[in-house]
PDB file of N, CA and C in Angstrom:
ATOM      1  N   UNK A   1      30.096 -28.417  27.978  1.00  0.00           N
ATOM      2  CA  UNK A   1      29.409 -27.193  27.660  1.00  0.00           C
ATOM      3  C   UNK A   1      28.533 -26.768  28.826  1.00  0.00           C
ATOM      4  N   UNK A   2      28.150 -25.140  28.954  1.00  0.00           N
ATOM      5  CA  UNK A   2      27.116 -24.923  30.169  1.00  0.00           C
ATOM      6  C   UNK A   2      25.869 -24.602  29.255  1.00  0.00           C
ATOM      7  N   UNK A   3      25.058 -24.626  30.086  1.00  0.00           N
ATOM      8  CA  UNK A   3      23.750 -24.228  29.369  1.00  0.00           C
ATOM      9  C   UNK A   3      23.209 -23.555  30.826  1.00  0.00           C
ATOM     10  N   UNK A   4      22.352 -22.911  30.241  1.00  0.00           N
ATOM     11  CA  UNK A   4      21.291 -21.963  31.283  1.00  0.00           C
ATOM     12  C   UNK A   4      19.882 -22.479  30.866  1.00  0.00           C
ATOM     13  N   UNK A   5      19.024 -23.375  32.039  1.00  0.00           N
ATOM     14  CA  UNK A   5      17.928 -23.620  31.667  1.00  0.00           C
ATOM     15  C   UNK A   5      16.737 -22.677  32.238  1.00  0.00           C
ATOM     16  N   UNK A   6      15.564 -21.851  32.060  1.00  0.00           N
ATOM     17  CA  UNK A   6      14.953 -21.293  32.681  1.00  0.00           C
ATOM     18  C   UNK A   6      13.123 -21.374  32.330  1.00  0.00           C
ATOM     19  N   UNK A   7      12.707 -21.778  33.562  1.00  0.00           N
ATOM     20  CA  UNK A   7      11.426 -22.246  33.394  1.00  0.00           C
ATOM     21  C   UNK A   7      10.159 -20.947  33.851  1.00  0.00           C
ATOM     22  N   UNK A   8       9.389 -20.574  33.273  1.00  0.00           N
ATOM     23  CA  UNK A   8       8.724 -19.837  33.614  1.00  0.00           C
ATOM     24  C   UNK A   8       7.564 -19.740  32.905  1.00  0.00           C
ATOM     25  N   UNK A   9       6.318 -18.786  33.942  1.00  0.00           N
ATOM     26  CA  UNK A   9       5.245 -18.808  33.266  1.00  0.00           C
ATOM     27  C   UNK A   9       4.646 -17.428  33.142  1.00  0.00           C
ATOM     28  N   UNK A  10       4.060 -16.983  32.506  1.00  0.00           N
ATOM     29  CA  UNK A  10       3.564 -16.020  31.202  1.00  0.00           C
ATOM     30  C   UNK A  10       2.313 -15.640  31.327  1.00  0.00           C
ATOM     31  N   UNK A  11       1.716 -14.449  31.277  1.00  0.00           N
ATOM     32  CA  UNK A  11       0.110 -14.068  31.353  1.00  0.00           C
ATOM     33  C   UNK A  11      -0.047 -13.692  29.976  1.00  0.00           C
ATOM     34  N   UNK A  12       0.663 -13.817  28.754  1.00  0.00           N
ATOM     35  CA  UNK A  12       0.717 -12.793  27.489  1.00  0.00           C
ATOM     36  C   UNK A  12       1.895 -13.496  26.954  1.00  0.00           C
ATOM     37  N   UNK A  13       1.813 -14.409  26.135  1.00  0.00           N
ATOM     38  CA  UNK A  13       2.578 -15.419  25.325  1.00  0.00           C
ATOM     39  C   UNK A  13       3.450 -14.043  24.584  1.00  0.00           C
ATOM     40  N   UNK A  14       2.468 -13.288  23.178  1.00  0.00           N
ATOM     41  CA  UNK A  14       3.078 -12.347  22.509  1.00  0.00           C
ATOM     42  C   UNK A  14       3.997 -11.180  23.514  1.00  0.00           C
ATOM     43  N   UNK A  15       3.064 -10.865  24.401  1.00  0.00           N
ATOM     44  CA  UNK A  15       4.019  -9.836  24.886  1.00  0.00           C
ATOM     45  C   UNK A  15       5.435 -10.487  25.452  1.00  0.00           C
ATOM     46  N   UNK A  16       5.402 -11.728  25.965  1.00  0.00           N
ATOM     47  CA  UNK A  16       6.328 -12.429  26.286  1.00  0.00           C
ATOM     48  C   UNK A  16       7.331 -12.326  25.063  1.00  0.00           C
ATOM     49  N   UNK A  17       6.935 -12.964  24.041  1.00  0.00           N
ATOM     50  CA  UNK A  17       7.380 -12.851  22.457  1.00  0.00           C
ATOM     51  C   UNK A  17       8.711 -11.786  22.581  1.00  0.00           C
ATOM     52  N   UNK A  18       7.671 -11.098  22.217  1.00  0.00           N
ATOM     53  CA  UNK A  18       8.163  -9.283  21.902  1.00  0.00           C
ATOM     54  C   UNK A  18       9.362  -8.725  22.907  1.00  0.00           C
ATOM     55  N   UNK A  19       9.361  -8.949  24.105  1.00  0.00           N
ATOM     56  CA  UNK A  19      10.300  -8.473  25.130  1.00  0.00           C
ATOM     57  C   UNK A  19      11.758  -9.381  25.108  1.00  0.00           C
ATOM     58  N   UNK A  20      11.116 -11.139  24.457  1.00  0.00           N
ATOM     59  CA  UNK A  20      12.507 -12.402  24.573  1.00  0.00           C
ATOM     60  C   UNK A  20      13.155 -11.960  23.294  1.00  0.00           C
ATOM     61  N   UNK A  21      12.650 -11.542  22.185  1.00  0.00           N
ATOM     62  CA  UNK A  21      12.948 -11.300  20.938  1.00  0.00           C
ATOM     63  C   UNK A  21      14.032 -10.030  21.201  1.00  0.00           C
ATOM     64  N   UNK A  22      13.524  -8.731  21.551  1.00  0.00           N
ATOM     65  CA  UNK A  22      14.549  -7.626  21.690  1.00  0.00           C
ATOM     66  C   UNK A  22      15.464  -7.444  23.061  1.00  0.00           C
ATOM     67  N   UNK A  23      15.188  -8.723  23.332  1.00  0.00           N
ATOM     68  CA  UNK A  23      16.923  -9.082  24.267  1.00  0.00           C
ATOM     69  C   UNK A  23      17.391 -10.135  24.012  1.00  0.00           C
ATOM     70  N   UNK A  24      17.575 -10.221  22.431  1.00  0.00           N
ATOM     71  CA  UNK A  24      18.597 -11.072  22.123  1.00  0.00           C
ATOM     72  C   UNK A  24      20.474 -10.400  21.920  1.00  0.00           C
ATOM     73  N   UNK A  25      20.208  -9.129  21.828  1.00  0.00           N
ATOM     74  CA  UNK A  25      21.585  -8.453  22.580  1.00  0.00           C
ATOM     75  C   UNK A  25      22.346  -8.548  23.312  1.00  0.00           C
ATOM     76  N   UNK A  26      21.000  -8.545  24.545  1.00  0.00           N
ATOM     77  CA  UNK A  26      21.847  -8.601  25.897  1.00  0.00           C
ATOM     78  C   UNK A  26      22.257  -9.794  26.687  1.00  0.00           C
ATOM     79  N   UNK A  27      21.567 -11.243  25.825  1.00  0.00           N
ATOM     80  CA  UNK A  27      21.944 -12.164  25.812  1.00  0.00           C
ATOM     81  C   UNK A  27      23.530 -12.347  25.444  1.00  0.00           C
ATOM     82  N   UNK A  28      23.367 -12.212  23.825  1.00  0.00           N
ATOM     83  CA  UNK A  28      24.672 -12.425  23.603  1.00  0.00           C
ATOM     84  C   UNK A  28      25.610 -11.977  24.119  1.00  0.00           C
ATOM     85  N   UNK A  29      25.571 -10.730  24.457  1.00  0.00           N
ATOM     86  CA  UNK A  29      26.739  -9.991  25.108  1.00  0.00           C
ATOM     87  C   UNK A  29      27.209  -9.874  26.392  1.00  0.00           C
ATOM     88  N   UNK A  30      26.411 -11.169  26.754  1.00  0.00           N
ATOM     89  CA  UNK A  30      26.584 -12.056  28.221  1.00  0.00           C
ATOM     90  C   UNK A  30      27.168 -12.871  28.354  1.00  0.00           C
ATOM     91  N   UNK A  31      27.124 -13.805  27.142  1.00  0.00           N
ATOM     92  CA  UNK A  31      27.746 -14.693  26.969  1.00  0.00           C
ATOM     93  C   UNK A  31      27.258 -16.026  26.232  1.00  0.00           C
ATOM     94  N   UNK A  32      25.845 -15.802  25.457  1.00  0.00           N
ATOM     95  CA  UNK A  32      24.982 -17.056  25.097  1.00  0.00           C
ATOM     96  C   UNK A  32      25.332 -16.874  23.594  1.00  0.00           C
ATOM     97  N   UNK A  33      25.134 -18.696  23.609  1.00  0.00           N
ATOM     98  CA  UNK A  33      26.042 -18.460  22.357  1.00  0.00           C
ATOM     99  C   UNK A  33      24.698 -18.918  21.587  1.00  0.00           C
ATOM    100  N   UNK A  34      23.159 -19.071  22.083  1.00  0.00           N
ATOM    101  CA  UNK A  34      21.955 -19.435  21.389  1.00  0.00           C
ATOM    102  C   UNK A  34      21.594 -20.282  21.994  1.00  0.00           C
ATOM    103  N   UNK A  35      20.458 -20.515  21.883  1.00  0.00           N
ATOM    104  CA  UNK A  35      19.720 -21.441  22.234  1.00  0.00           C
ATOM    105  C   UNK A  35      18.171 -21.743  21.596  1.00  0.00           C
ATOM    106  N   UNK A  36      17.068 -22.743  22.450  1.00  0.00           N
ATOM    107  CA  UNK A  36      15.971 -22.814  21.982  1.00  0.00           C
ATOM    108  C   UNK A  36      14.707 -22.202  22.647  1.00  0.00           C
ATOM    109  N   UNK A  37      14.074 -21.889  22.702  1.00  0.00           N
ATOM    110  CA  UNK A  37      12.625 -21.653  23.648  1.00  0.00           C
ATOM    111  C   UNK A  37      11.338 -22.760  23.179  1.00  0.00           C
ATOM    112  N   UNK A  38      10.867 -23.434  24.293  1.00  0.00           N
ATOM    113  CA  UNK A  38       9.514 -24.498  24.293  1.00  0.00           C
ATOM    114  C   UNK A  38       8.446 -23.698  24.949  1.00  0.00           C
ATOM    115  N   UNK A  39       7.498 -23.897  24.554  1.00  0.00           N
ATOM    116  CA  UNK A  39       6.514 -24.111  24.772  1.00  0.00           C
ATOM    117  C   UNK A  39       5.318 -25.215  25.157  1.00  0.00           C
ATOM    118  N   UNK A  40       4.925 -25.178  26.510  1.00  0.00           N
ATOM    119  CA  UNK A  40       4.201 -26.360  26.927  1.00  0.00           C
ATOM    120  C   UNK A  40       3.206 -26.794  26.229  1.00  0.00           C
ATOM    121  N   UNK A  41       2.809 -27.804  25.576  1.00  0.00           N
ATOM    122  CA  UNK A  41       1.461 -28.068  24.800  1.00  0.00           C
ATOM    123  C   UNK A  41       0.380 -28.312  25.737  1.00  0.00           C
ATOM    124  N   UNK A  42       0.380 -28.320  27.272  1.00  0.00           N
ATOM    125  CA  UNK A  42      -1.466 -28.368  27.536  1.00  0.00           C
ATOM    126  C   UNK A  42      -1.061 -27.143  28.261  1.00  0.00           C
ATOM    127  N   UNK A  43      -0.073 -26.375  28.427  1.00  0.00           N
ATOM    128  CA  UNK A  43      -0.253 -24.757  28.322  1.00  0.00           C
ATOM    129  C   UNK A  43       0.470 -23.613  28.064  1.00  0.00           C
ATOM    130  N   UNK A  44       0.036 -23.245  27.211  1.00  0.00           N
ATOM    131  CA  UNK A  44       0.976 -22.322  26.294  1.00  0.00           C
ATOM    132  C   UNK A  44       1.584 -20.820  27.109  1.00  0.00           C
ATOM    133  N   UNK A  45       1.160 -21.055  28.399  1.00  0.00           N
ATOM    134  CA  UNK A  45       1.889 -20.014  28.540  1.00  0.00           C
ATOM    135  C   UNK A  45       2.952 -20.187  29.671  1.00  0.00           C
ATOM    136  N   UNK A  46       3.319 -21.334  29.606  1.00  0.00           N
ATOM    137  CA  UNK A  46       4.468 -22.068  30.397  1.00  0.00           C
ATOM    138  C   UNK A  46       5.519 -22.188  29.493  1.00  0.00           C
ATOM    139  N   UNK A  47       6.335 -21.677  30.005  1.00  0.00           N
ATOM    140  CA  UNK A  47       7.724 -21.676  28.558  1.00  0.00           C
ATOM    141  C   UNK A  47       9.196 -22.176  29.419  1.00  0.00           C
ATOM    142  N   UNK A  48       9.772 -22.851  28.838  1.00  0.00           N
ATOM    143  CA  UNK A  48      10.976 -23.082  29.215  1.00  0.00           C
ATOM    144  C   UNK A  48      12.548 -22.585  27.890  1.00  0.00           C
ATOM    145  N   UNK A  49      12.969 -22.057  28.329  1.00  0.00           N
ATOM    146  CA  UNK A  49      13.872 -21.788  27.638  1.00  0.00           C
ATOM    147  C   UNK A  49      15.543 -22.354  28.420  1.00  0.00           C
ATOM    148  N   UNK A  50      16.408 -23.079  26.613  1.00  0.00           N
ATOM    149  CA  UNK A  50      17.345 -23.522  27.090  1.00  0.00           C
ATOM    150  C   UNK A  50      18.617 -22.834  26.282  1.00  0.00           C
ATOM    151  N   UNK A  51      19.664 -22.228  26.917  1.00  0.00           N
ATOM    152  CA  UNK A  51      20.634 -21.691  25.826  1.00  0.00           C
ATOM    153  C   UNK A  51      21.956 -22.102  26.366  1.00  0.00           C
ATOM    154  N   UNK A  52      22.898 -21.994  25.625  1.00  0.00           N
ATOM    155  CA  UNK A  52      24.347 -22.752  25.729  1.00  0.00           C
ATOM    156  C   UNK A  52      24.900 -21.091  26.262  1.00  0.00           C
ATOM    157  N   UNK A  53      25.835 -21.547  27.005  1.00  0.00           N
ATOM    158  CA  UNK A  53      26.878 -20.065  27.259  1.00  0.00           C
ATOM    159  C   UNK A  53      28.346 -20.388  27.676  1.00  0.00           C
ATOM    160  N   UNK A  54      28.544 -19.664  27.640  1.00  0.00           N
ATOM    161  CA  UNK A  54      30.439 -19.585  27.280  1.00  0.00           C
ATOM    162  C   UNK A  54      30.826 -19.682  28.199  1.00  0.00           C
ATOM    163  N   UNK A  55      30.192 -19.704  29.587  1.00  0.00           N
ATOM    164  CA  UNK A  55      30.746 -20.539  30.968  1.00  0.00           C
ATOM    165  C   UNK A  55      29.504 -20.314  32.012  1.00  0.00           C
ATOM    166  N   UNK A  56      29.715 -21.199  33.264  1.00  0.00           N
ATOM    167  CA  UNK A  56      28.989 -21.152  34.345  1.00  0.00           C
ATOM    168  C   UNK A  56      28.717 -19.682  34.915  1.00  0.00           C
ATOM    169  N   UNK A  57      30.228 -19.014  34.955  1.00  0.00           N
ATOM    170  CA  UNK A  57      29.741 -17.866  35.972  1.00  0.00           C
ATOM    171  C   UNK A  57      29.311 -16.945  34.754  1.00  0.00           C
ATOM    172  N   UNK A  58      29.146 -16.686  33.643  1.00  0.00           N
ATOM    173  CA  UNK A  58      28.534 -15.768  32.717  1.00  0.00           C
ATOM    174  C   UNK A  58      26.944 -16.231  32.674  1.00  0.00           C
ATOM    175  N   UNK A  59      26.775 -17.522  32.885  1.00  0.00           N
ATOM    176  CA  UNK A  59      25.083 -17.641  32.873  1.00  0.00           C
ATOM    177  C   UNK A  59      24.800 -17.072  34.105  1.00  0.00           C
ATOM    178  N   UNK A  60      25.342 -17.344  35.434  1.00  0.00           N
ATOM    179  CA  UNK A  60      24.816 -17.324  36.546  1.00  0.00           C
ATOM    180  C   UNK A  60      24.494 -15.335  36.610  1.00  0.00           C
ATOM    181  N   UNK A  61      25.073 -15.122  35.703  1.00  0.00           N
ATOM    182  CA  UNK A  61      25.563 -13.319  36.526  1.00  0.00           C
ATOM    183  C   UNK A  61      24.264 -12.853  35.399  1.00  0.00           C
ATOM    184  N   UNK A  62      24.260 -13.432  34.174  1.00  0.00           N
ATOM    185  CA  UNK A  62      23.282 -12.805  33.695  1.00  0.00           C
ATOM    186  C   UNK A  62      22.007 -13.188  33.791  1.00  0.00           C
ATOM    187  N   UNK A  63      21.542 -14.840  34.525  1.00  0.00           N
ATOM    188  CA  UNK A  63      20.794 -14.952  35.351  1.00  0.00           C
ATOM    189  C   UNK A  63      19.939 -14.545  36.520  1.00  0.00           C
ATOM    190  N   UNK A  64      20.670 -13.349  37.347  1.00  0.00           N
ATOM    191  CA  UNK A  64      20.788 -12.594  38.614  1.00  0.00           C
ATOM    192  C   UNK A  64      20.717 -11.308  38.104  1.00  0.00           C
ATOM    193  N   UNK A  65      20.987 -11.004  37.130  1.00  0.00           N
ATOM    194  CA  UNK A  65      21.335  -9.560  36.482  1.00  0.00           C
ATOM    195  C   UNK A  65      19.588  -9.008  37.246  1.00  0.00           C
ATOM    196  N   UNK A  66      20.072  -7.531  37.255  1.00  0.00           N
ATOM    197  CA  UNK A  66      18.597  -6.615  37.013  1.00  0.00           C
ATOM    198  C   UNK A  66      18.341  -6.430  35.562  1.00  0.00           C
ATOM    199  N   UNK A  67      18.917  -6.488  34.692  1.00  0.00           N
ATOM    200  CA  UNK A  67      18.510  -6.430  33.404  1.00  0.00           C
ATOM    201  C   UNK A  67      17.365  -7.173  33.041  1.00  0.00           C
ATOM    202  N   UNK A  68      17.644  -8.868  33.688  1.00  0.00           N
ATOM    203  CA  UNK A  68      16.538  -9.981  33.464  1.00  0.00           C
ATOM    204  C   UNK A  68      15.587  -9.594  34.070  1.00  0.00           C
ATOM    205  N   UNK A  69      15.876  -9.029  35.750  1.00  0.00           N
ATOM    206  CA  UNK A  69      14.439  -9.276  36.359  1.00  0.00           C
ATOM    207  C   UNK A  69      13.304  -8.209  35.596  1.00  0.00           C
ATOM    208  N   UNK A  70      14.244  -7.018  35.169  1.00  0.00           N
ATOM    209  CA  UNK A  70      13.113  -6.097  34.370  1.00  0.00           C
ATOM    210  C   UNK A  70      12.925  -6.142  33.218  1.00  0.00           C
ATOM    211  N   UNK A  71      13.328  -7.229  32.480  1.00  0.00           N
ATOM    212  CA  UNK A  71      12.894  -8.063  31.528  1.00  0.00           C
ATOM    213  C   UNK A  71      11.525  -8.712  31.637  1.00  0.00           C
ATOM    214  N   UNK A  72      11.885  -9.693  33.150  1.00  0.00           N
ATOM    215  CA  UNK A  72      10.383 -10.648  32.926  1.00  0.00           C
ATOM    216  C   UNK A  72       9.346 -10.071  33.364  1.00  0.00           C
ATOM    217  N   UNK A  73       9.597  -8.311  34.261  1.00  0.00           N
ATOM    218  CA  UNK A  73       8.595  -7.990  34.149  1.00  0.00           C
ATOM    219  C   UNK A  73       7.344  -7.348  33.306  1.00  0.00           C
ATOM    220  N   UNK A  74       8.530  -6.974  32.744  1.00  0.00           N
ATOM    221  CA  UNK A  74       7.852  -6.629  31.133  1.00  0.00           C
ATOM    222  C   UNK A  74       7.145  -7.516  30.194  1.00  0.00           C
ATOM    223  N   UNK A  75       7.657  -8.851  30.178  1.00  0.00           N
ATOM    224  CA  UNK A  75       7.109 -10.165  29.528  1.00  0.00           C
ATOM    225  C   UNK A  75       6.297 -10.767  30.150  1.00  0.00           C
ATOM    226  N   UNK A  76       5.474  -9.982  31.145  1.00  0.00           N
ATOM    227  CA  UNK A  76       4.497 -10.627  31.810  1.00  0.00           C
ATOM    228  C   UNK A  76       4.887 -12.180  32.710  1.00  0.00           C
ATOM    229  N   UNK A  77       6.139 -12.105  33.117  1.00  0.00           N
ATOM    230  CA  UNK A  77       6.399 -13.174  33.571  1.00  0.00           C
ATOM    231  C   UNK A  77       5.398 -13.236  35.156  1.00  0.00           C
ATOM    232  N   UNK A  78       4.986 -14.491  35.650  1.00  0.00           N
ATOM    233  CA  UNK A  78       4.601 -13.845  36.906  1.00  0.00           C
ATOM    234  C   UNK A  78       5.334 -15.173  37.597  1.00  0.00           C
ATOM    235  N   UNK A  79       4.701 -15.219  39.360  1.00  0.00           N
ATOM    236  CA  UNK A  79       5.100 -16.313  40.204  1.00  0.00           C
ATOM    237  C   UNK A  79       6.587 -16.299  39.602  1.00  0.00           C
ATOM    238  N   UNK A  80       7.435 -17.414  40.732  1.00  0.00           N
ATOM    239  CA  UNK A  80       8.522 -17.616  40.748  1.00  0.00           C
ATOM    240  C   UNK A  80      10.142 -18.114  39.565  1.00  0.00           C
ATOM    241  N   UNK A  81      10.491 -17.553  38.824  1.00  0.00           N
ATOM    242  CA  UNK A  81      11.208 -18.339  37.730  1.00  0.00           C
ATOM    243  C   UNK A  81      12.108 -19.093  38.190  1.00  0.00           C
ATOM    244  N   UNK A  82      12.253 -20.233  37.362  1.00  0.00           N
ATOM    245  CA  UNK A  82      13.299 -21.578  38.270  1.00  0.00           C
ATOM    246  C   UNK A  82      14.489 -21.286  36.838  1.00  0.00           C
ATOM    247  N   UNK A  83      15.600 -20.866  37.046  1.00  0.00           N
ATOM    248  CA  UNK A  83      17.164 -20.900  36.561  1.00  0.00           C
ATOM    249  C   UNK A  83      17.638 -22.175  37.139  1.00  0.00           C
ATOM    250  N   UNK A  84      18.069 -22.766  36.126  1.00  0.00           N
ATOM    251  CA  UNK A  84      19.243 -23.382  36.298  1.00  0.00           C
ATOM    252  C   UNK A  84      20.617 -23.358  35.776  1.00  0.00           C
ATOM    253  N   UNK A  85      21.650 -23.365  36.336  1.00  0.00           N
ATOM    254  CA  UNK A  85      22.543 -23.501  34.998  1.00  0.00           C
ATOM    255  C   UNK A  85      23.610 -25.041  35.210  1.00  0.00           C
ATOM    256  N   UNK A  86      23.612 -25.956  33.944  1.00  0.00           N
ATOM    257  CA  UNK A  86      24.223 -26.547  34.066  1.00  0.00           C
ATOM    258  C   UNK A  86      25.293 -27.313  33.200  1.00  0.00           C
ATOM    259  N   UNK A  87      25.877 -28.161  33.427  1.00  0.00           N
ATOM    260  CA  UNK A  87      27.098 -28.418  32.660  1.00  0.00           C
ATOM    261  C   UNK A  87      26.912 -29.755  31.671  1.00  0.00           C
ATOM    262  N   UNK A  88      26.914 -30.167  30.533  1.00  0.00           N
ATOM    263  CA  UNK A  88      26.670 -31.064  29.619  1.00  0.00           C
ATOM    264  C   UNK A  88      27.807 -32.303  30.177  1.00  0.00           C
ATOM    265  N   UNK A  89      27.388 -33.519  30.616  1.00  0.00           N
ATOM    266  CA  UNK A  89      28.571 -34.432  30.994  1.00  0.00           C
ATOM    267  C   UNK A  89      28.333 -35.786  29.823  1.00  0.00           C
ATOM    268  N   UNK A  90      27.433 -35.621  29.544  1.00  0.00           N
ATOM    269  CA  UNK A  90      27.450 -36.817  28.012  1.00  0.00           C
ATOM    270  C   UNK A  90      26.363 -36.439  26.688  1.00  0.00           C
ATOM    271  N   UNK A  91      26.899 -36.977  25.440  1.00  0.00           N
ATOM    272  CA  UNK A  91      26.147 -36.524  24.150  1.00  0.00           C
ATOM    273  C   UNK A  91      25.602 -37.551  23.662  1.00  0.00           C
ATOM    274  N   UNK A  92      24.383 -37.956  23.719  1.00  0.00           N
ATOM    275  CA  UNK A  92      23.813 -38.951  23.222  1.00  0.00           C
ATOM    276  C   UNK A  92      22.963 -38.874  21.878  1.00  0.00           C
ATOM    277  N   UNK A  93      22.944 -40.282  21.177  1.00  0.00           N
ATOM    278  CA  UNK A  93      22.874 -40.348  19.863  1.00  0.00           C
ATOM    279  C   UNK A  93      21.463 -40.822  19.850  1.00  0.00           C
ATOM    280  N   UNK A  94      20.551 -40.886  20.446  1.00  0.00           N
ATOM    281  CA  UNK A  94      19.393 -41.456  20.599  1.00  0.00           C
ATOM    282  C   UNK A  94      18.469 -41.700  22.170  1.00  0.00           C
TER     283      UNK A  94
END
């Protein structure tokens, strides 16, 4: 499986909220088939989000997209976001 991991940090948790919430569209129709979003516990406005997608080059493109970057600017994203995307090579039970 691929997953798209993306680490970033936030001046406005809610507004962050509000902007990840109404691009769950343009997610899917990228190619994510869902995923989770964390939140750091000694700071909440460090978020990492992880979602599964239907291949490498569909994360990478909607990774790069201008759609995202004027996404995180809207979500108050600031400083640098770290993407990754990568490929599941074992499933562990514990």
């Amino acid at each position: 499986m691929t997953y798209l991991l993306e680490h970033i940090k936030v001046t406005n948790y809610d507004a962050f909220a509000a902007v990840f919430n109404d691009d769950a569209d343009h997610r899917r129709l990228s190619g994510s088939k869902g995923g989770r979003l964390f939140r750091s516990v000694e700071d909440p406005n460090e978020i990492v989000a992880m979602f599964e997608w239907t291949d490498a080059l569909a994360a990478r493109r909607f990774a790069e997209s201008y759609e995202l970057r004027e996404a995180a600017e809207w979500a108050t994203v600031v400083g640098q976001r770290t993407v990754t995307v990568l490929q599941e090579t074992h499933s562990l039970e514990a």
